[in-house]
N, C-alpha and C. Protein backbone atom coordinates (compact mmCIF):
# COMPACT_ATOMS: atom_id res chain seq x y z
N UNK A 1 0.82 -1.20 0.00
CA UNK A 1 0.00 0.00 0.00
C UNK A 1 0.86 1.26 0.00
N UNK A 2 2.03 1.04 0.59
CA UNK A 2 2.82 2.52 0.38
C UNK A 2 3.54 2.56 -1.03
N UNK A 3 3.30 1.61 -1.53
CA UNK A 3 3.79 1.97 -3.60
C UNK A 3 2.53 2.84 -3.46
N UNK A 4 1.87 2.56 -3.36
CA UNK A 4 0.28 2.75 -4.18
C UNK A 4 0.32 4.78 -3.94
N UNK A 5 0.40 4.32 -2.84
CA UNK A 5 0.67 6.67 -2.10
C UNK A 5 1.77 6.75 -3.37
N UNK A 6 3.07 5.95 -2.91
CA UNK A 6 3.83 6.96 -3.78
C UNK A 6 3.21 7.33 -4.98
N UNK A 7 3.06 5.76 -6.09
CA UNK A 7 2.26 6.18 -7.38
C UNK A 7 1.94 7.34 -7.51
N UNK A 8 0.46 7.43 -5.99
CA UNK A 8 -0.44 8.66 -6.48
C UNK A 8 -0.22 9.70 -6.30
N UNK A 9 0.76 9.61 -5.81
CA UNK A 9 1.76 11.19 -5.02
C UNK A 9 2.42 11.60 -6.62
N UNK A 10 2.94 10.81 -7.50
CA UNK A 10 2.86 11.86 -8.27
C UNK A 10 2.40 12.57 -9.50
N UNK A 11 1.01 13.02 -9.06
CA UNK A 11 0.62 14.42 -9.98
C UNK A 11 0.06 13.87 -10.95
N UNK A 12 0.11 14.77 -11.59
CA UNK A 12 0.01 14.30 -13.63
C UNK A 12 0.06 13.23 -13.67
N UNK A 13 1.43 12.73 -13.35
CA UNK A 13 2.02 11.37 -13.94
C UNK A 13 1.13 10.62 -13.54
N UNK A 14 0.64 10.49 -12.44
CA UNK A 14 -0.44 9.52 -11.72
C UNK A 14 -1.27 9.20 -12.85
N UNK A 15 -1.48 10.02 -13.59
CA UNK A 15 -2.97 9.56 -14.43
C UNK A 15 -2.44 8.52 -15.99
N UNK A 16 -1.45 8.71 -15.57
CA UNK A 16 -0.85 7.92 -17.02
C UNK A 16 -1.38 7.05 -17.28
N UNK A 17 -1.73 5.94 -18.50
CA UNK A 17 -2.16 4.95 -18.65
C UNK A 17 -1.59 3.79 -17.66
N UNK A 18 0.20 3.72 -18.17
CA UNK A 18 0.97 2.89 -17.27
C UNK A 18 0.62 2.36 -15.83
N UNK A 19 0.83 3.80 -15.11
CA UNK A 19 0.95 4.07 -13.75
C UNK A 19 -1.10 3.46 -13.10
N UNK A 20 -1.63 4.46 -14.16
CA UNK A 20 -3.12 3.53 -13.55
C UNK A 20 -3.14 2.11 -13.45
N UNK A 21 -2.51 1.76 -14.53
CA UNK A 21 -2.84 -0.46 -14.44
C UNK A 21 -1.85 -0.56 -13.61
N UNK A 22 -0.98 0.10 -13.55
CA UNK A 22 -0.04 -0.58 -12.10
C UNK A 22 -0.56 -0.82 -10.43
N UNK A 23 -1.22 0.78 -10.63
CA UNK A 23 -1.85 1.00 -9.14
C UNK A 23 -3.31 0.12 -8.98
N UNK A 24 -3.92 0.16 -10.54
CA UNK A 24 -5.27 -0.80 -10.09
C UNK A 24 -4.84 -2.21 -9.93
N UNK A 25 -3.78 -3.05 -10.60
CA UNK A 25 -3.23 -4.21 -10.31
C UNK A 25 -3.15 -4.44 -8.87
N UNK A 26 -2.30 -2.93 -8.03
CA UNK A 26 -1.62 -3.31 -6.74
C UNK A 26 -3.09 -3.59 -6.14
N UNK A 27 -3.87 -2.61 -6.39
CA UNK A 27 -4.96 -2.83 -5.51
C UNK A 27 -6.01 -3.97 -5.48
N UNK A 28 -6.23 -4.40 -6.36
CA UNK A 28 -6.80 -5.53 -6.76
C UNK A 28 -6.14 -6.64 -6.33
N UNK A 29 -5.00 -6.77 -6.09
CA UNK A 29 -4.14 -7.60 -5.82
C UNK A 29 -4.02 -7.47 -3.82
N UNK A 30 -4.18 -6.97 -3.60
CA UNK A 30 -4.36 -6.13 -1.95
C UNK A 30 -6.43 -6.27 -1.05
N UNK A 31 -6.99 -6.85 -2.23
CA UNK A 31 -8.55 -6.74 -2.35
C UNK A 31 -9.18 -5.56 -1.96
N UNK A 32 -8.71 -4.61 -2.32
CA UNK A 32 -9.50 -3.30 -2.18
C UNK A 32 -9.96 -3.00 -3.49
N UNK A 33 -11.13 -3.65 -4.59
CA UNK A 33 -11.72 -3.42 -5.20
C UNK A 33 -11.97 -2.09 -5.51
N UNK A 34 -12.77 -1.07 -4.42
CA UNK A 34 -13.34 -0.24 -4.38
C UNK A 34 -12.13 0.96 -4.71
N UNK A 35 -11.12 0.96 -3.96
CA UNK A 35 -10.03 1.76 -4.40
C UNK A 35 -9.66 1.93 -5.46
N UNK A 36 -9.38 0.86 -6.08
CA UNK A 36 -8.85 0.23 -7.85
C UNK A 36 -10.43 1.00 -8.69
N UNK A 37 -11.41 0.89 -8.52
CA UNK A 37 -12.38 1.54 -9.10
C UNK A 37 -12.77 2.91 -8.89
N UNK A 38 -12.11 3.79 -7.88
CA UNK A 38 -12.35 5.24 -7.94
C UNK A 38 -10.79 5.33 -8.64
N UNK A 39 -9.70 4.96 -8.43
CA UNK A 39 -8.81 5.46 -9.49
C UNK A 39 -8.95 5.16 -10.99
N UNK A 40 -9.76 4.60 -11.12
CA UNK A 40 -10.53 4.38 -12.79
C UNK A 40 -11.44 5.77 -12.85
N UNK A 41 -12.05 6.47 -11.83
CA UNK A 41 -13.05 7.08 -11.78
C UNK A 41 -12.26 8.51 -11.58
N UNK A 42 -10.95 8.41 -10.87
CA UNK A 42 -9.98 9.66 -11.21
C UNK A 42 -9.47 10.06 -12.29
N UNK A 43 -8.86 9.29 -13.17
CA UNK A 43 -8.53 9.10 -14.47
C UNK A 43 -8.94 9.62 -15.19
N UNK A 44 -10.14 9.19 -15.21
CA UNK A 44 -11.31 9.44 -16.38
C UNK A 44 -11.86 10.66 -16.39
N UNK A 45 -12.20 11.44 -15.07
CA UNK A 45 -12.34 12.38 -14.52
C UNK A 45 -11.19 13.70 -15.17
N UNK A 46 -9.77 13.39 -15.05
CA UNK A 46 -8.88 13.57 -15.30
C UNK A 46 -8.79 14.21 -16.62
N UNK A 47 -9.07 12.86 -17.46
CA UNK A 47 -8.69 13.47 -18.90
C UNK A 47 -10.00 13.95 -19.21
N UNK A 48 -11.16 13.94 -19.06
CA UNK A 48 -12.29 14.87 -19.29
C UNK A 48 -11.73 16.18 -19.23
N UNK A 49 -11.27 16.38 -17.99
CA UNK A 49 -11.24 17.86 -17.85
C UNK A 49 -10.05 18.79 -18.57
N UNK A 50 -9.17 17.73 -18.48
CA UNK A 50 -8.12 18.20 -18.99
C UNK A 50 -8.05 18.28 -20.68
N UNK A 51 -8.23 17.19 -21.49
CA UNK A 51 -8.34 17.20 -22.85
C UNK A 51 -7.29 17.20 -23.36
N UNK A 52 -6.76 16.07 -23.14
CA UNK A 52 -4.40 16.36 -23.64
C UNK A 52 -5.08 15.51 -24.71
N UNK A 53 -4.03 16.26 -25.79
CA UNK A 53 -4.11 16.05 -27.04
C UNK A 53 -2.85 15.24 -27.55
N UNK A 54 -2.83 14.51 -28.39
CA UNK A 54 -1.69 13.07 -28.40
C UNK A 54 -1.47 12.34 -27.40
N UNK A 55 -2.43 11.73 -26.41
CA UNK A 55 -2.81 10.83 -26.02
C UNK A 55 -3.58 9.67 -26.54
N UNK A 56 -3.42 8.14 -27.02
CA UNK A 56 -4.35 7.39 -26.85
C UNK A 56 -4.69 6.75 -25.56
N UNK A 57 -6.06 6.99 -25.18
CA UNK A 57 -6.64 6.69 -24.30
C UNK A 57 -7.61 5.62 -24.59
N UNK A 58 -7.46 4.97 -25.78
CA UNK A 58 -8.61 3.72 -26.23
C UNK A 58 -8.46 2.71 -25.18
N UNK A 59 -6.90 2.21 -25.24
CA UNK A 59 -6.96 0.93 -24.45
C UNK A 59 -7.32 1.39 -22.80
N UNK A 60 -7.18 2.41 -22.30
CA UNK A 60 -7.29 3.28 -20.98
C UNK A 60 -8.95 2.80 -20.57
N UNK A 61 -9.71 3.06 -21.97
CA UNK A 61 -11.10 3.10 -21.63
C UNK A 61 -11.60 1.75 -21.74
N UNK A 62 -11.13 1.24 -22.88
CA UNK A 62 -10.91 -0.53 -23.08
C UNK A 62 -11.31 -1.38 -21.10
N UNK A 63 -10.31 -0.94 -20.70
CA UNK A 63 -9.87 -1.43 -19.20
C UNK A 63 -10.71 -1.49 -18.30
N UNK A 64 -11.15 0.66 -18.66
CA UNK A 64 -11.81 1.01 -17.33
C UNK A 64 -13.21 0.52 -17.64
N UNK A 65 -13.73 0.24 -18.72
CA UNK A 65 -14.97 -0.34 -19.22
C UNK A 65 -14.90 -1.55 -18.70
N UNK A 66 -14.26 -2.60 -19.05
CA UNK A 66 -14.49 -4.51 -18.45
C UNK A 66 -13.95 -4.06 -17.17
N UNK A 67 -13.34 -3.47 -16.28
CA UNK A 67 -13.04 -3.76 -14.96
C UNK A 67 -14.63 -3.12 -14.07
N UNK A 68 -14.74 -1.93 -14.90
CA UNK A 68 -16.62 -1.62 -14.33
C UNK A 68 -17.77 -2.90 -14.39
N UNK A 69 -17.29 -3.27 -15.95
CA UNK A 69 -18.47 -4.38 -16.38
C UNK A 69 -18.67 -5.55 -15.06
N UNK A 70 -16.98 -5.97 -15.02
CA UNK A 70 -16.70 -7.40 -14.02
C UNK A 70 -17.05 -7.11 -12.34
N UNK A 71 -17.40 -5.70 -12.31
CA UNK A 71 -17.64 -5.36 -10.52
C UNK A 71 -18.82 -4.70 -10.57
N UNK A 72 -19.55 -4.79 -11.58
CA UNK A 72 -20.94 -4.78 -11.43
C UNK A 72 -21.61 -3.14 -11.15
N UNK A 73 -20.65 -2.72 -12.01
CA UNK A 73 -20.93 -0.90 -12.14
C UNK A 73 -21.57 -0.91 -13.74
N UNK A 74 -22.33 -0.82 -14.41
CA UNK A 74 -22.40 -0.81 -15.50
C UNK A 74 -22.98 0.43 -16.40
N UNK A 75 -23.13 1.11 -15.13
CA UNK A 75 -23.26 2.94 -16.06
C UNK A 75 -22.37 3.41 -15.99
N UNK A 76 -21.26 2.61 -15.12
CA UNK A 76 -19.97 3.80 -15.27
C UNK A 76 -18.84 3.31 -16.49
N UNK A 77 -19.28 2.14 -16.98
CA UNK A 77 -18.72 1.42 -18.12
C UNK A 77 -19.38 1.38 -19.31
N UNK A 78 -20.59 2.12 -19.55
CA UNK A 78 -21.48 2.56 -20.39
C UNK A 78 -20.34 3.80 -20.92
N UNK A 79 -20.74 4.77 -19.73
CA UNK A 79 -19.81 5.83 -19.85
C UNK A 79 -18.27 5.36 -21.14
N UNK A 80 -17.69 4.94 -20.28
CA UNK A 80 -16.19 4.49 -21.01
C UNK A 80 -16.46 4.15 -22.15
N UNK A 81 -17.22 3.41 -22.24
CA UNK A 81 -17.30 2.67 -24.20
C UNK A 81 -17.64 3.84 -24.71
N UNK A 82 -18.72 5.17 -24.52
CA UNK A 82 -19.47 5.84 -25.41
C UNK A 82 -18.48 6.92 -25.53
N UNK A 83 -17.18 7.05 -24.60
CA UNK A 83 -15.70 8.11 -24.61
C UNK A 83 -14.89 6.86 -25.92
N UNK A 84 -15.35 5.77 -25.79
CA UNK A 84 -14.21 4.87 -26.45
C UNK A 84 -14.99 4.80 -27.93
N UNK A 85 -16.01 4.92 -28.30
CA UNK A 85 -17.31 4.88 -29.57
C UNK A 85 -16.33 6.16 -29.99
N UNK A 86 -16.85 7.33 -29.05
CA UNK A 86 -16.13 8.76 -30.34
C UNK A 86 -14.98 8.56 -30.60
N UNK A 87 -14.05 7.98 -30.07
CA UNK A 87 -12.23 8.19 -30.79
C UNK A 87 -12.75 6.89 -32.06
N UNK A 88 -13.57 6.32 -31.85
CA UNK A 88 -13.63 4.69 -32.65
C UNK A 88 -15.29 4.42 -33.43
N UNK A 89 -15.66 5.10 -34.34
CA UNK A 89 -17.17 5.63 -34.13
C UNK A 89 -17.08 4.17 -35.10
N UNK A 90 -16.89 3.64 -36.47
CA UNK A 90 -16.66 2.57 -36.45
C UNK A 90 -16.43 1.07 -36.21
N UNK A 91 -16.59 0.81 -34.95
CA UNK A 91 -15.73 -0.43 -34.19
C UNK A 91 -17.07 -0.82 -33.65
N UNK A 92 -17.65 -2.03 -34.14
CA UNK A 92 -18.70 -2.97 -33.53
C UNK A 92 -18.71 -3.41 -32.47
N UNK A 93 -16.91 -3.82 -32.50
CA UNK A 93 -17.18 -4.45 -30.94
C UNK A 93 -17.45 -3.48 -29.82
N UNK A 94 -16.80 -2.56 -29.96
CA UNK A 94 -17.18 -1.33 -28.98
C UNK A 94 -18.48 -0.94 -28.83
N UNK A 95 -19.27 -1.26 -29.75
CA UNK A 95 -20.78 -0.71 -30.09
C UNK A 95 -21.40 -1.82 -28.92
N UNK A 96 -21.24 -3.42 -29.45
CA UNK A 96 -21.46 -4.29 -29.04
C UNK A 96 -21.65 -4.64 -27.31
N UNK A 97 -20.56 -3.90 -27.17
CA UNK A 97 -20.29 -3.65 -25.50
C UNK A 97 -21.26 -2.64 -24.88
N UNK A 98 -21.47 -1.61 -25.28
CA UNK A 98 -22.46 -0.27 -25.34
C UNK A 98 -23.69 -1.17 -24.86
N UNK A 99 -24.34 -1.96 -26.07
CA UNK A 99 -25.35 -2.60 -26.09
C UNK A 99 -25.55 -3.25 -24.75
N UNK A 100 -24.26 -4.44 -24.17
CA UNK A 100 -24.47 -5.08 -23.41
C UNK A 100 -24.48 -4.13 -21.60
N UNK A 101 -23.79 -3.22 -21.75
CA UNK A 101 -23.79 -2.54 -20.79
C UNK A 101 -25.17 -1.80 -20.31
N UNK A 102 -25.50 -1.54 -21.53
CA UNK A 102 -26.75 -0.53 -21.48
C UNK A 102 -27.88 -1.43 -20.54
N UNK A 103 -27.91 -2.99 -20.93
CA UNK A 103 -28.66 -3.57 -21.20
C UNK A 103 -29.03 -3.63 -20.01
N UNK A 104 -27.99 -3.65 -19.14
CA UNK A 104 -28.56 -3.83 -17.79
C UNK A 104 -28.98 -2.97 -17.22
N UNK A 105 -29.41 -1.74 -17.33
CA UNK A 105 -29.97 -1.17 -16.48
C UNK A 105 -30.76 0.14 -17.33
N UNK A 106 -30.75 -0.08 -18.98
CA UNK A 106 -31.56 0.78 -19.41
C UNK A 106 -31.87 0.57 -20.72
N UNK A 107 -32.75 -0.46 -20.98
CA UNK A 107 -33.40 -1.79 -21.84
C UNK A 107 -33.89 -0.75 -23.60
N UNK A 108 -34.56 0.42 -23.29
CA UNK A 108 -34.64 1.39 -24.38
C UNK A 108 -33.91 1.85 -24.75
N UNK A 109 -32.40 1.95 -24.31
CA UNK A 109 -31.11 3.09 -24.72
C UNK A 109 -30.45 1.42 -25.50
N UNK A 110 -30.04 0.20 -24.99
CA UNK A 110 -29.96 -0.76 -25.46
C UNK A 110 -30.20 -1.27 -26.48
N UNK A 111 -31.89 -1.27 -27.06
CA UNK A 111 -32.58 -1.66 -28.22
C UNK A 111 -32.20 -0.68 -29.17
N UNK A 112 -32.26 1.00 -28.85
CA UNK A 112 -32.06 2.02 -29.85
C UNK A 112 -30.31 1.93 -30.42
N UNK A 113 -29.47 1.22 -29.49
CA UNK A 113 -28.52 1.54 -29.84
C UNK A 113 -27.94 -0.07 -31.03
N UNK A 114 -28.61 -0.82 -30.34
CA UNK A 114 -28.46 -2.56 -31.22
C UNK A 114 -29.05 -2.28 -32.48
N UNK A 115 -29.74 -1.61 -32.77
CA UNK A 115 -30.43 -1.38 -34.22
C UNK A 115 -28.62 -1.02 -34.84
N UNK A 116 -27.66 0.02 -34.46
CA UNK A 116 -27.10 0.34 -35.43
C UNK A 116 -26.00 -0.99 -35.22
N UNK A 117 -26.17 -1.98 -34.70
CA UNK A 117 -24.88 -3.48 -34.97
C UNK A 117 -25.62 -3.96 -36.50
N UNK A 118 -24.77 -4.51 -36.81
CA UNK A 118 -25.17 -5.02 -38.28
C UNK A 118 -25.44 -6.66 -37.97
N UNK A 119 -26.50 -7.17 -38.84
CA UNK A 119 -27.30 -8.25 -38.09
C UNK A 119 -26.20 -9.59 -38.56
N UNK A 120 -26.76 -10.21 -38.09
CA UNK A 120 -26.49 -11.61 -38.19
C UNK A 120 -25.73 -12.32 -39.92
N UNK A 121 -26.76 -11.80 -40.90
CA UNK A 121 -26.71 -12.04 -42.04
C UNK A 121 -25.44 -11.34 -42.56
N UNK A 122 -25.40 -10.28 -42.55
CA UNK A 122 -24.25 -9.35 -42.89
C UNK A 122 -22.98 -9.74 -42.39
N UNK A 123 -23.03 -10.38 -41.02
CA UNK A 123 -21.73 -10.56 -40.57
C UNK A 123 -21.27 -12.33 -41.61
N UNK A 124 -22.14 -12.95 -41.70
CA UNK A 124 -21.72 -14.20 -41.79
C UNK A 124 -21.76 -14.23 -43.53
N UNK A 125 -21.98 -13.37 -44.14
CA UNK A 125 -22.20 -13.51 -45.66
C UNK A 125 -20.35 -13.74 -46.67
N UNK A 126 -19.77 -13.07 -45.76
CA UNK A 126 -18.11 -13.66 -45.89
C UNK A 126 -17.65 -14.82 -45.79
N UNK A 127 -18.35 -15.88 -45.08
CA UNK A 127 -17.60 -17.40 -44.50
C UNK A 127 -18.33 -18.05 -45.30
N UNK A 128 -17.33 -18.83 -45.80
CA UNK A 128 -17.41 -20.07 -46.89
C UNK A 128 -17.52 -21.35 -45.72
N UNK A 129 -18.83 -21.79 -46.13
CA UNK A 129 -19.18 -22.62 -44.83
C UNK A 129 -18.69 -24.35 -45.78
N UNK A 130 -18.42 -24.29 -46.77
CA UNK A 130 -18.01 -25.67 -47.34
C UNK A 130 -16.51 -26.05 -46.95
N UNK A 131 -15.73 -25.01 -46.87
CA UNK A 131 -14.29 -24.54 -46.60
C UNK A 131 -14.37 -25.14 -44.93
N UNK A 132 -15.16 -24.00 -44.07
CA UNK A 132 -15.12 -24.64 -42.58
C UNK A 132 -15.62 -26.26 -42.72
N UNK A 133 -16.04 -26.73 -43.22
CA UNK A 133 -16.67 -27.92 -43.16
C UNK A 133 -15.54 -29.04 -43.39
N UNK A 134 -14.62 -28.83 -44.22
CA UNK A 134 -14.14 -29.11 -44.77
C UNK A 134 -13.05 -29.87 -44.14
N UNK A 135 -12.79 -28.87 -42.92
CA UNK A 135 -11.56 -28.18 -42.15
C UNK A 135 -11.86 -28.81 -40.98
N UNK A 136 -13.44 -28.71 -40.58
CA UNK A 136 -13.64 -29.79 -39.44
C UNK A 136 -13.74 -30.94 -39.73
N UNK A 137 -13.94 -31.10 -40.25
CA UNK A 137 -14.21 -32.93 -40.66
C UNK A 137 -12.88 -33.28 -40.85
N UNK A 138 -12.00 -32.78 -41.29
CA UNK A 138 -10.36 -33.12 -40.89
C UNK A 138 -9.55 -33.44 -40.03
N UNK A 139 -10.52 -32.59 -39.10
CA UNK A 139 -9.66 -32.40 -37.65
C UNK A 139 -10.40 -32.99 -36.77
N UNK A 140 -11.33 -33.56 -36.72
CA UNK A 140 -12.37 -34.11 -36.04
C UNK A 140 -11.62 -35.92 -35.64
N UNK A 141 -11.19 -36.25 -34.88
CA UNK A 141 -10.61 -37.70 -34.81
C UNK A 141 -11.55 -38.70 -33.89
N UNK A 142 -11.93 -40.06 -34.49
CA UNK A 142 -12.77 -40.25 -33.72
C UNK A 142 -12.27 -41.26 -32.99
N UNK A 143 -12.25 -41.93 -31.68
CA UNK A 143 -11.38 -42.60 -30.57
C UNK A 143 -12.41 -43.97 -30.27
N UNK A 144 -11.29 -44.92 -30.90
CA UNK A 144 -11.01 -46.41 -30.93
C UNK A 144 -11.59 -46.61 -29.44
N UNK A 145 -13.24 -47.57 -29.80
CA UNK A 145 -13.34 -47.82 -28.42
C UNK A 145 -13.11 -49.33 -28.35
N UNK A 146 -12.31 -49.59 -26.92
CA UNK A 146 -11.84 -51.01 -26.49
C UNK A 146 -12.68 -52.34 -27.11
N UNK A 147 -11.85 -53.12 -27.14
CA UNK A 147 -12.45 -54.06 -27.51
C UNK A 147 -13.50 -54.29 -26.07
N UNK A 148 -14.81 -54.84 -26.68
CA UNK A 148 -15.68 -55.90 -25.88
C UNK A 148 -15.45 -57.33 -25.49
N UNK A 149 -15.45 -57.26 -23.98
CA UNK A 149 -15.10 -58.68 -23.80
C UNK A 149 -16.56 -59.36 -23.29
N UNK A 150 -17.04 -60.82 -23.67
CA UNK A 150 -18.09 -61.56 -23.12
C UNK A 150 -18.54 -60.83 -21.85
N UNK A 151 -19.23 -61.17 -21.63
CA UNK A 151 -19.72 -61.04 -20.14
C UNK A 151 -19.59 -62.44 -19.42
N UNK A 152 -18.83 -62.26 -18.50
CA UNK A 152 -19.71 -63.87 -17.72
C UNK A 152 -20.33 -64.15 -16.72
N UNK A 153 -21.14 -64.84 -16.50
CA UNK A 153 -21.92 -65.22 -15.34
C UNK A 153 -21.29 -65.98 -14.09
N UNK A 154 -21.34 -65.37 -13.19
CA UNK A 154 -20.60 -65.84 -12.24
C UNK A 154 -21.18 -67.19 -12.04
N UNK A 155 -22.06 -68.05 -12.15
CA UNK A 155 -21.76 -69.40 -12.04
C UNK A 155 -21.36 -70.50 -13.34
N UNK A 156 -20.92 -69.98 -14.15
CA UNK A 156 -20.46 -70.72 -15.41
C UNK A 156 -19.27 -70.55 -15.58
N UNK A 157 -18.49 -71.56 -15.47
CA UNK A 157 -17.19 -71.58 -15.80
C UNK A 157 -17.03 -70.95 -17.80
N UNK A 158 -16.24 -70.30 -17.52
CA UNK A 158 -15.88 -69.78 -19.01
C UNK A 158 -15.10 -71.27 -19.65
N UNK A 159 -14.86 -70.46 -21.25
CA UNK A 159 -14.09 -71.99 -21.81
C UNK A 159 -12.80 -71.94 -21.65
N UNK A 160 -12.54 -70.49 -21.68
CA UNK A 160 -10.72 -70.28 -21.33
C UNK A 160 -10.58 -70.64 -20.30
N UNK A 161 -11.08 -71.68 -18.90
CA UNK A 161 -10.61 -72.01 -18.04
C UNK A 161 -10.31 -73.18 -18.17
N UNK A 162 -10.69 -74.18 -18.86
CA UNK A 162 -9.93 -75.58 -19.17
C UNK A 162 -8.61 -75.60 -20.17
N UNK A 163 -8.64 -74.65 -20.82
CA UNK A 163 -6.87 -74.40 -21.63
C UNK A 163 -6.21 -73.14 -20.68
N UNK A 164 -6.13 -74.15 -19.60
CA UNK A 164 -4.48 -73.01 -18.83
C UNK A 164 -3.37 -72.69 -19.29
N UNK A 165 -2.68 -72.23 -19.36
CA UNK A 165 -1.21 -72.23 -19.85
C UNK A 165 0.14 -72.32 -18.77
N UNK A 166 0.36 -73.45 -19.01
CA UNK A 166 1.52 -74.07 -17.93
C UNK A 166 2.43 -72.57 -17.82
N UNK A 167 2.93 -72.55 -16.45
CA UNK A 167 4.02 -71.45 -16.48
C UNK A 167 5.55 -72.27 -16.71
N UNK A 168 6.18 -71.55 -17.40
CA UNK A 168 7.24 -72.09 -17.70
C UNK A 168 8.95 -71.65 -16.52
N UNK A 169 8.97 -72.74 -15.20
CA UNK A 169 9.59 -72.76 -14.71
C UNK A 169 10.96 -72.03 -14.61
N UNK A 170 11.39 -71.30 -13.97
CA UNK A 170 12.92 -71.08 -14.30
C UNK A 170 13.63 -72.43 -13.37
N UNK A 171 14.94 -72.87 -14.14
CA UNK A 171 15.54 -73.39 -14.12
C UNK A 171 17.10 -73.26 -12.94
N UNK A 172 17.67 -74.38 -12.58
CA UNK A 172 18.61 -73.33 -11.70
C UNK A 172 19.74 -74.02 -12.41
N UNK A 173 20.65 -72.67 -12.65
CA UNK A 173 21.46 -72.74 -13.79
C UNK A 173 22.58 -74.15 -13.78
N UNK A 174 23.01 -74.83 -14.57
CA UNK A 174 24.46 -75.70 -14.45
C UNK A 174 25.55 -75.31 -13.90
N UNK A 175 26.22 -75.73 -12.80
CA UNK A 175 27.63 -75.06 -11.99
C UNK A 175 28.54 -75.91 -12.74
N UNK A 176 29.91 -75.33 -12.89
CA UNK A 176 31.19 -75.45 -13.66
C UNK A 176 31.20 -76.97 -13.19
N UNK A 177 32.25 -77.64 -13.95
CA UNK A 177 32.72 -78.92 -13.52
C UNK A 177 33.44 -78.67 -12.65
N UNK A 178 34.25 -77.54 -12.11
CA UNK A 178 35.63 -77.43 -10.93
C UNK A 178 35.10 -76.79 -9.96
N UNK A 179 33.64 -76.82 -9.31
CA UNK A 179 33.22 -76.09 -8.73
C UNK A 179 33.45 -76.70 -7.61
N UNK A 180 33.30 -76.94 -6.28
CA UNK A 180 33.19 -77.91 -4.97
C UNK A 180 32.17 -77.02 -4.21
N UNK A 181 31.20 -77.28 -3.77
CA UNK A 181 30.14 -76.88 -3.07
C UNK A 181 30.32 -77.12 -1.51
């Protein structure tokens, strides 16, 4: 916990991309959840106000979005994707996330926003499904099951019990002719 002061002790630098996954690691790693999630909430705070220019902050928001999603904040990871949508207005998966975030806790902002993902058909109209087919059935191996043996009934002698097979004795070896015992 005294990395963690220093970290935040210094300044600016504190807000760096770096320095944030370091300090939310320590903390997360320390189980103070809640700590690790207001310095996501400083950050962010941070570059709002500030507005530094030649920064990427995608993967920054990337982070602070699934670490909100996984602790069960999901308007404050709404937030992050729709800062991470404008640098990326393009990017489905980001949209995708929007959707799922929304979903939980505001079912009309959700539906209005899933209209603009592109459906099902559109995505899959690229894959040559004879090709995948092709490719699994290749790789697909199917596993040799054991041979079956009879069953037997415990009061019936089987037939393999009248052909035993003699064990074949060891022998005790021949001693020299000059030996004296």
């Amino acid at each position: 916990l005294e990395a963690c002061r220093v970290l935040e002790d210094l300044g600016e630098d504190s807000y760096k991309p770096g320095i944030v996954g370091a300090l939310t690691t320590l903390y997360l790693g320390s189980g103070e959840e809640e700590t690790a999630l207001k310095v996501f909430e400083k950050t962010v705070e941070f570059y709002k106000k500030n507005k530094l220019k030649g920064v990427d902050l995608s993967s920054l928001w990337r982070q602070a979005a699934e670490f909100h999603i996984k602790n069960g904040h999901p308007q404050v990871a709404a937030n992050s994707l729709e800062e991470l949508l404008r640098a990326n207005k393009d990017d489905k998966k980001i949209a995708a996330q929007l959707v799922l975030a929304c979903s939980q806790f505001d079912k009309q902002r959700a539906l209005s926003l899933s209209k603009g993902l592109p459906t099902v058909k559109e995505l899959s109209k690229d894959v040559d499904l004879e090709n995948l087919q092709t490719i699994v059935s290749n790789t697909v191996s199917y596993k040799k099951s054991p041979a079956v043996k009879p069953e037997s009934l415990p009061g019936t002698p089987r037939e393999d019990a009248d052909k035993k097979t003699k064990k074949h004795k060891k022998r005790k070896g021949k001693l020299p002719k000059n030996y004296d015992a």
